[in-house]
C-alpha atoms as a PDB file:
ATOM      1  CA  UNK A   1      13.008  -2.700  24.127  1.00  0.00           C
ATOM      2  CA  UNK A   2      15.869  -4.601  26.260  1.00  0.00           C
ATOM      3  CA  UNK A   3      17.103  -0.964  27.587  1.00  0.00           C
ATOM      4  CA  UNK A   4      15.055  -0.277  31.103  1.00  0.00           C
ATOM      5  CA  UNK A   5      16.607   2.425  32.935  1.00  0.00           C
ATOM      6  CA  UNK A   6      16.550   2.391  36.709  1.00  0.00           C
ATOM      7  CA  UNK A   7      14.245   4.566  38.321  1.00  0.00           C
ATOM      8  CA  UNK A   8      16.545   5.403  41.270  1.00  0.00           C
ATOM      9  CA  UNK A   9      19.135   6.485  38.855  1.00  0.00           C
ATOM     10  CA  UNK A  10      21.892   3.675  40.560  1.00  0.00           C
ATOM     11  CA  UNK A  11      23.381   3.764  37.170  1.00  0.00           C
ATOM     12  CA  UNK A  12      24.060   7.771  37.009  1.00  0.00           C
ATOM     13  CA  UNK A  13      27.786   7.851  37.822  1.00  0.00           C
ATOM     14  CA  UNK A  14      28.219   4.750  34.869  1.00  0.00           C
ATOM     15  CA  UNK A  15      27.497   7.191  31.812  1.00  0.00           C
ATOM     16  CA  UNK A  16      29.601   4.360  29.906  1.00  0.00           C
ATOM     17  CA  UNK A  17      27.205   1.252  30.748  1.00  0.00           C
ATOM     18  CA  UNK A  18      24.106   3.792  29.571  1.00  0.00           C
ATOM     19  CA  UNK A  19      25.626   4.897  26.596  1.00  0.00           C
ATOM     20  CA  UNK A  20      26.677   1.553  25.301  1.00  0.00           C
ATOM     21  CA  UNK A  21      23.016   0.238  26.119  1.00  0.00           C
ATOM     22  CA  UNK A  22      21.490   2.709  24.318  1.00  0.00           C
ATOM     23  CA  UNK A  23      24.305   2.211  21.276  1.00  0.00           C
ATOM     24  CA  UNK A  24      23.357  -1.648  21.271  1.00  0.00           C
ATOM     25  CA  UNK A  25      19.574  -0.982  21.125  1.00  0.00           C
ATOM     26  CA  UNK A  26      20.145   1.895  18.133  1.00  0.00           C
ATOM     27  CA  UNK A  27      21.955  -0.844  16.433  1.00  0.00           C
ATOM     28  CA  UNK A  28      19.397  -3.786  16.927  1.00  0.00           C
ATOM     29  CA  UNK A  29      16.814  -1.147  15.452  1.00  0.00           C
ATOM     30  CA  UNK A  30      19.012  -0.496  12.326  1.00  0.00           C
ATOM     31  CA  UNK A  31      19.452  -4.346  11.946  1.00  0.00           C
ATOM     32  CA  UNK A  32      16.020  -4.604  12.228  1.00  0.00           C
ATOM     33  CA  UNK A  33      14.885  -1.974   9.623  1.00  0.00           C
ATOM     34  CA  UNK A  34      17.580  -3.338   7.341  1.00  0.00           C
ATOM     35  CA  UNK A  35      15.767  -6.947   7.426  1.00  0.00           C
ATOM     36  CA  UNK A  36      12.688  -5.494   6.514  1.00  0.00           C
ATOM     37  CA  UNK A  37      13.722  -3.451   3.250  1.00  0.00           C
ATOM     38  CA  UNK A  38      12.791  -3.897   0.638  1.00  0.00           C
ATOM     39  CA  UNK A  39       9.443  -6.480   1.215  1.00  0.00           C
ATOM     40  CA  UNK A  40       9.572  -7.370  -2.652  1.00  0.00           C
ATOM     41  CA  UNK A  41       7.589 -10.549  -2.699  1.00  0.00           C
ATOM     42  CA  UNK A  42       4.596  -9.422  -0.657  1.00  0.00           C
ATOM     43  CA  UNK A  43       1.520  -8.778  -2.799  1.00  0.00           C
ATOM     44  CA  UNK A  44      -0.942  -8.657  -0.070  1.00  0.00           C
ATOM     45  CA  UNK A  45      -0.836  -6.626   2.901  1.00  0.00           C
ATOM     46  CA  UNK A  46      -3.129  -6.669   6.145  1.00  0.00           C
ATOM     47  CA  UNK A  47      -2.870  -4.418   8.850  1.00  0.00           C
ATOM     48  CA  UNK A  48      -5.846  -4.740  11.295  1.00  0.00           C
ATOM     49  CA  UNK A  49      -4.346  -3.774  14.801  1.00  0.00           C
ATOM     50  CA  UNK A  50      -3.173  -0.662  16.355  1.00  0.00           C
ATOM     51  CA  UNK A  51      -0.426   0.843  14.040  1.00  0.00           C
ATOM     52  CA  UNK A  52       0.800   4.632  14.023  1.00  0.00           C
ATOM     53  CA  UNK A  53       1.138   6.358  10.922  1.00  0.00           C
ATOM     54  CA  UNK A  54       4.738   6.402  11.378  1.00  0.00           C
ATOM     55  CA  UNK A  55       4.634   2.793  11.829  1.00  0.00           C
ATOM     56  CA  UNK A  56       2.253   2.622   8.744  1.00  0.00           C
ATOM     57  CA  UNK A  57       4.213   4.868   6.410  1.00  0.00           C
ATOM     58  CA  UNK A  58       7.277   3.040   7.498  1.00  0.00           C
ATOM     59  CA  UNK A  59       5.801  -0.623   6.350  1.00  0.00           C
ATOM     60  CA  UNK A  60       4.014   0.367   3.303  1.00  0.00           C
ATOM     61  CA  UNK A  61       7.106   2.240   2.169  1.00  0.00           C
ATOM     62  CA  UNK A  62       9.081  -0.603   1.804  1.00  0.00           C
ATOM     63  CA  UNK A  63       6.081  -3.347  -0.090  1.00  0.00           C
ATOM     64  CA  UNK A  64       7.573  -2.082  -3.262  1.00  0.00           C
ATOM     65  CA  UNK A  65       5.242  -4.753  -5.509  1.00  0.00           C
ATOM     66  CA  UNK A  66       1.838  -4.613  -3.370  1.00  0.00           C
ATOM     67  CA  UNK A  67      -1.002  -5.241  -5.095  1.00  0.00           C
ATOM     68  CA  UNK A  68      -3.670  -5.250  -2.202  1.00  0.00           C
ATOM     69  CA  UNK A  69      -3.717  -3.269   1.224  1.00  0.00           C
ATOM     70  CA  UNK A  70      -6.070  -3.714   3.863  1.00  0.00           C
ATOM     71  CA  UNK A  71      -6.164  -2.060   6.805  1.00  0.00           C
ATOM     72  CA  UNK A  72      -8.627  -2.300   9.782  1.00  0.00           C
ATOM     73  CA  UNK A  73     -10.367   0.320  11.757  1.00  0.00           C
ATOM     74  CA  UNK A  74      -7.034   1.409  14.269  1.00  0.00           C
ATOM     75  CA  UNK A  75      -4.853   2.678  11.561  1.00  0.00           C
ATOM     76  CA  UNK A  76      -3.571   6.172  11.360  1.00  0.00           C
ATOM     77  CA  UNK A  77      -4.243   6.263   7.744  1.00  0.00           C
ATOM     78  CA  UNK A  78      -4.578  10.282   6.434  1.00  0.00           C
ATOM     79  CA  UNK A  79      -3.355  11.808   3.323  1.00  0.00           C
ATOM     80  CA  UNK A  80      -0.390  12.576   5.295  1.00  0.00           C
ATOM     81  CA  UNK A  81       0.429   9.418   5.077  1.00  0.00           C
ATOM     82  CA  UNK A  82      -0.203   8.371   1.431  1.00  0.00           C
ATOM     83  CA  UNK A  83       1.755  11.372   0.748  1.00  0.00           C
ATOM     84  CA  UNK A  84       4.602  10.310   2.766  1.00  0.00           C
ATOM     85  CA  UNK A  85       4.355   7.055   1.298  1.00  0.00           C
ATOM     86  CA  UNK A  86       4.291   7.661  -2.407  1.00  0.00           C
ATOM     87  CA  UNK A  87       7.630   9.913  -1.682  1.00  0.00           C
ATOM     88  CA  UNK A  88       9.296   6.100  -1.003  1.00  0.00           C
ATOM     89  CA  UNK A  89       7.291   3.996  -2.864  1.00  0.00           C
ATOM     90  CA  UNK A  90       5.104   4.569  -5.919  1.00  0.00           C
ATOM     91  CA  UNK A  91       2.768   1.854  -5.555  1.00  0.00           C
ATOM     92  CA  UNK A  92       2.594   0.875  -9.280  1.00  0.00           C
ATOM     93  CA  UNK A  93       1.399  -2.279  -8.797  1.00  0.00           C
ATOM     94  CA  UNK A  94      -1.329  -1.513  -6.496  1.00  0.00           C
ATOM     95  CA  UNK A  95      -4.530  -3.247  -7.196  1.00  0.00           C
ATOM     96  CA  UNK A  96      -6.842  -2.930  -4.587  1.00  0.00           C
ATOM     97  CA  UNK A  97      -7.490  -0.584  -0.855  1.00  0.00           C
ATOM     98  CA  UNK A  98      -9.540  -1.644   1.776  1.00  0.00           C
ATOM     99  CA  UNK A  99      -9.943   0.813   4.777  1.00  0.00           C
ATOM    100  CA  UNK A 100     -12.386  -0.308   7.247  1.00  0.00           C
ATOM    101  CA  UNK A 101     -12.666   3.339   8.876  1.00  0.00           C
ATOM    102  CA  UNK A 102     -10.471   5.901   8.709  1.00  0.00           C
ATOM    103  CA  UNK A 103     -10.925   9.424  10.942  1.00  0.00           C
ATOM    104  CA  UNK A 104     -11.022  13.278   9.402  1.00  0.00           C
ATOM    105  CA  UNK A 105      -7.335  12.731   8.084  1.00  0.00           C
ATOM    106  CA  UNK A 106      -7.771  11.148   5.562  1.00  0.00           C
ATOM    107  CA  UNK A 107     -10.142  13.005   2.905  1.00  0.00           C
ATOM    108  CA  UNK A 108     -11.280  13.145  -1.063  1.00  0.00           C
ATOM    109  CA  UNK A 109      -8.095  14.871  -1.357  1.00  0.00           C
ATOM    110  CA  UNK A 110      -6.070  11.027  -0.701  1.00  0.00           C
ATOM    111  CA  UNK A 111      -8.111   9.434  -2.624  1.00  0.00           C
ATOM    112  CA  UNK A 112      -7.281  11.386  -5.579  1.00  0.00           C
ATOM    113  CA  UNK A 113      -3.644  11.124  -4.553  1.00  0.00           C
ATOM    114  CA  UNK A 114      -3.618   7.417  -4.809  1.00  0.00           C
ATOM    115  CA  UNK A 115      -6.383   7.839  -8.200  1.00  0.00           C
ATOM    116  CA  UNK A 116      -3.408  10.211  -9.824  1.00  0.00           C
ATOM    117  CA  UNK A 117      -0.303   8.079  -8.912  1.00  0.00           C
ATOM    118  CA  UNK A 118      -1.374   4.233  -8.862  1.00  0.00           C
ATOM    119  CA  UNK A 119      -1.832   4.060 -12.601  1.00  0.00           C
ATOM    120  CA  UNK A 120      -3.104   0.001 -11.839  1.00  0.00           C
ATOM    121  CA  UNK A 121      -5.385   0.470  -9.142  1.00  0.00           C
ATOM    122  CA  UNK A 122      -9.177  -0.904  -9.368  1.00  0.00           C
ATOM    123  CA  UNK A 123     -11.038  -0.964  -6.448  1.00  0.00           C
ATOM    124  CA  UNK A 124     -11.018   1.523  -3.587  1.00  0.00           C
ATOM    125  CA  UNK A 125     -13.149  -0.163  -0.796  1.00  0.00           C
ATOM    126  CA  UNK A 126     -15.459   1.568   1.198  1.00  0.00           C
ATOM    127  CA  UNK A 127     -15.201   5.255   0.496  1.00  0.00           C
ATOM    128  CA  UNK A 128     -18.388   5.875   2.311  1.00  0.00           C
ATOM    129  CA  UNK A 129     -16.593   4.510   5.641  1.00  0.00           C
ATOM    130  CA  UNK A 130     -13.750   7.433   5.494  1.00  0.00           C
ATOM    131  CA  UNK A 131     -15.051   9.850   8.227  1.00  0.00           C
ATOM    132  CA  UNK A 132     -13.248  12.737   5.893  1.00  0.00           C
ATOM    133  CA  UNK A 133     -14.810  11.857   2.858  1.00  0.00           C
ATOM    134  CA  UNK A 134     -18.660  13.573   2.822  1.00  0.00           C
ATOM    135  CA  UNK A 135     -21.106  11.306   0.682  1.00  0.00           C
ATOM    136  CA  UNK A 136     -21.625  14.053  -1.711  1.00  0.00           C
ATOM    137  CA  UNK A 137     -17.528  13.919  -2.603  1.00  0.00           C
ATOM    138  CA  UNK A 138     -18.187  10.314  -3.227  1.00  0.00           C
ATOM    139  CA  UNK A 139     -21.307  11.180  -5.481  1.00  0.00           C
ATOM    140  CA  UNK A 140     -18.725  13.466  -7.349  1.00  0.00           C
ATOM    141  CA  UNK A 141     -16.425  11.216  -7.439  1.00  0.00           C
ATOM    142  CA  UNK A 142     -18.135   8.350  -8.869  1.00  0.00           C
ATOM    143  CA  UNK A 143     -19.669  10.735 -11.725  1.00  0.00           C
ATOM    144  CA  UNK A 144     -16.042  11.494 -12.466  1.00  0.00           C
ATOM    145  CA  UNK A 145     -14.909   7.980 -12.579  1.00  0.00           C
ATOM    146  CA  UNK A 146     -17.825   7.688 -15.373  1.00  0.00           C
ATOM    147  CA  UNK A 147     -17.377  10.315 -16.948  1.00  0.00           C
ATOM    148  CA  UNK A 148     -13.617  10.086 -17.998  1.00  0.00           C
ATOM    149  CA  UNK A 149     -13.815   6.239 -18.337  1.00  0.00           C
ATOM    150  CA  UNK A 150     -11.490   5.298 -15.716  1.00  0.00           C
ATOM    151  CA  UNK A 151     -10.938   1.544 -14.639  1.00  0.00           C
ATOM    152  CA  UNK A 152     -11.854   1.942 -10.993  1.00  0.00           C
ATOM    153  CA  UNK A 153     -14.560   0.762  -8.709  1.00  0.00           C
ATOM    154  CA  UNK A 154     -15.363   1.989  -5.585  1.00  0.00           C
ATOM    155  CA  UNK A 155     -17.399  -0.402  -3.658  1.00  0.00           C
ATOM    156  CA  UNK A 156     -19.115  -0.132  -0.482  1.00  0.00           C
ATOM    157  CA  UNK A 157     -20.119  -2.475   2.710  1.00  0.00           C
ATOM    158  CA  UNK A 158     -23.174  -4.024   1.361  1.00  0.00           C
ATOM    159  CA  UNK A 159     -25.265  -4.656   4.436  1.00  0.00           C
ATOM    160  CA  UNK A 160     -27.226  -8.407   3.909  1.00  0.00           C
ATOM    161  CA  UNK A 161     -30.672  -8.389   5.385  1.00  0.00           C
ATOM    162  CA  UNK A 162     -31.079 -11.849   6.745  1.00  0.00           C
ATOM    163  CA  UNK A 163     -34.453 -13.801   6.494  1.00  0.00           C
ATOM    164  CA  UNK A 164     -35.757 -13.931  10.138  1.00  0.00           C
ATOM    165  CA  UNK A 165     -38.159 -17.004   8.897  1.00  0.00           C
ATOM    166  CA  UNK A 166     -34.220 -19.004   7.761  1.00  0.00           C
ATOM    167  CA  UNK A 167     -36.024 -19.427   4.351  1.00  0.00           C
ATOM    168  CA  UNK A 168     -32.666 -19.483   2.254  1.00  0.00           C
ATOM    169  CA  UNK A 169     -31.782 -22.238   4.667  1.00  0.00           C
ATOM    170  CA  UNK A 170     -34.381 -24.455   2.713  1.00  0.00           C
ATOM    171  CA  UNK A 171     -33.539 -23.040  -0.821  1.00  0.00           C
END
């Protein structure tokens, strides 16, 4: 932001300078949003720092032909969100999720958002990581998944047990 006001208030008797400041700064915002919409040649989104679900909604809103979101452990990510989200953008060509860790907002009732409106998505990666989701949803939802046929895998961190003796060094 280029706008700091003054703490001692020096400024308070030039309501003109302020208000043209804070006109110029709405504008570079609008010029800014305007660059960013609509992404339509990214296919592959990561988001691994800090970012606000406004933040979040506002960048996956406008990746109209994404076919692969990732997003690390400091996302806002809830159903909120995907809801939000699918208003904007319908993710039809969405391929593939990746949450690292999400918190108690986002639940079994997102993930069957995304199942019911992204018609091309196959993987949903690691369900069992989604501190909303309770293993026994993911039980259910995995006998669903079998049961009516659909095309979707939902894989999980597989944790590799190293050889403390480095015998698949040798192999």
């Amino acid at each position: 932001c280029g706008l700091v006001e003054a703490s001692d208030r020096s400024y308070e008797n030039d309501a003109a300078f302020r208000d043209a400041d804070r006109l110029l700064m709405l504008e570079n915002e609008r010029e800014i949003k305007s660059l960013l919409q609509p992404m339509l040649d990214l296919h592959t989104i990561k988001i691994v720092g800090d970012c606000t679900a406004e933040l979040l909604t506002f960048i996956l809103s406008t990746c109209l032909n994404v076919k692969h979101i990732f997003l690390g452990m400091n996302t806002d990510i809830s159903d909120r969100v995907w809801e939000n989200i699918l208003q904007n953008n319908t993710l039809s060509n969405l391929e593939t999720i990746s949450i690292q860790k999400s918190g108690k907002g986002f639940t079994i009732k997102g993930i069957e958002l995304l199942i019911l409106n992204c018609d091309n998505l196959k993987v949903l990666k690691d369900p069992t990581c989604f501190e909303g989701v309770h293993e026994n949803e993911v039980k259910i939802l995995k006998l669903r998944i079998r049961e009516e046929n659909l095309d979707l895998r939902l894989e999980e961190e597989e944790e590799k047990v190293r050889d403390p003796s480095g015998a698949e060094l040798t192999r």
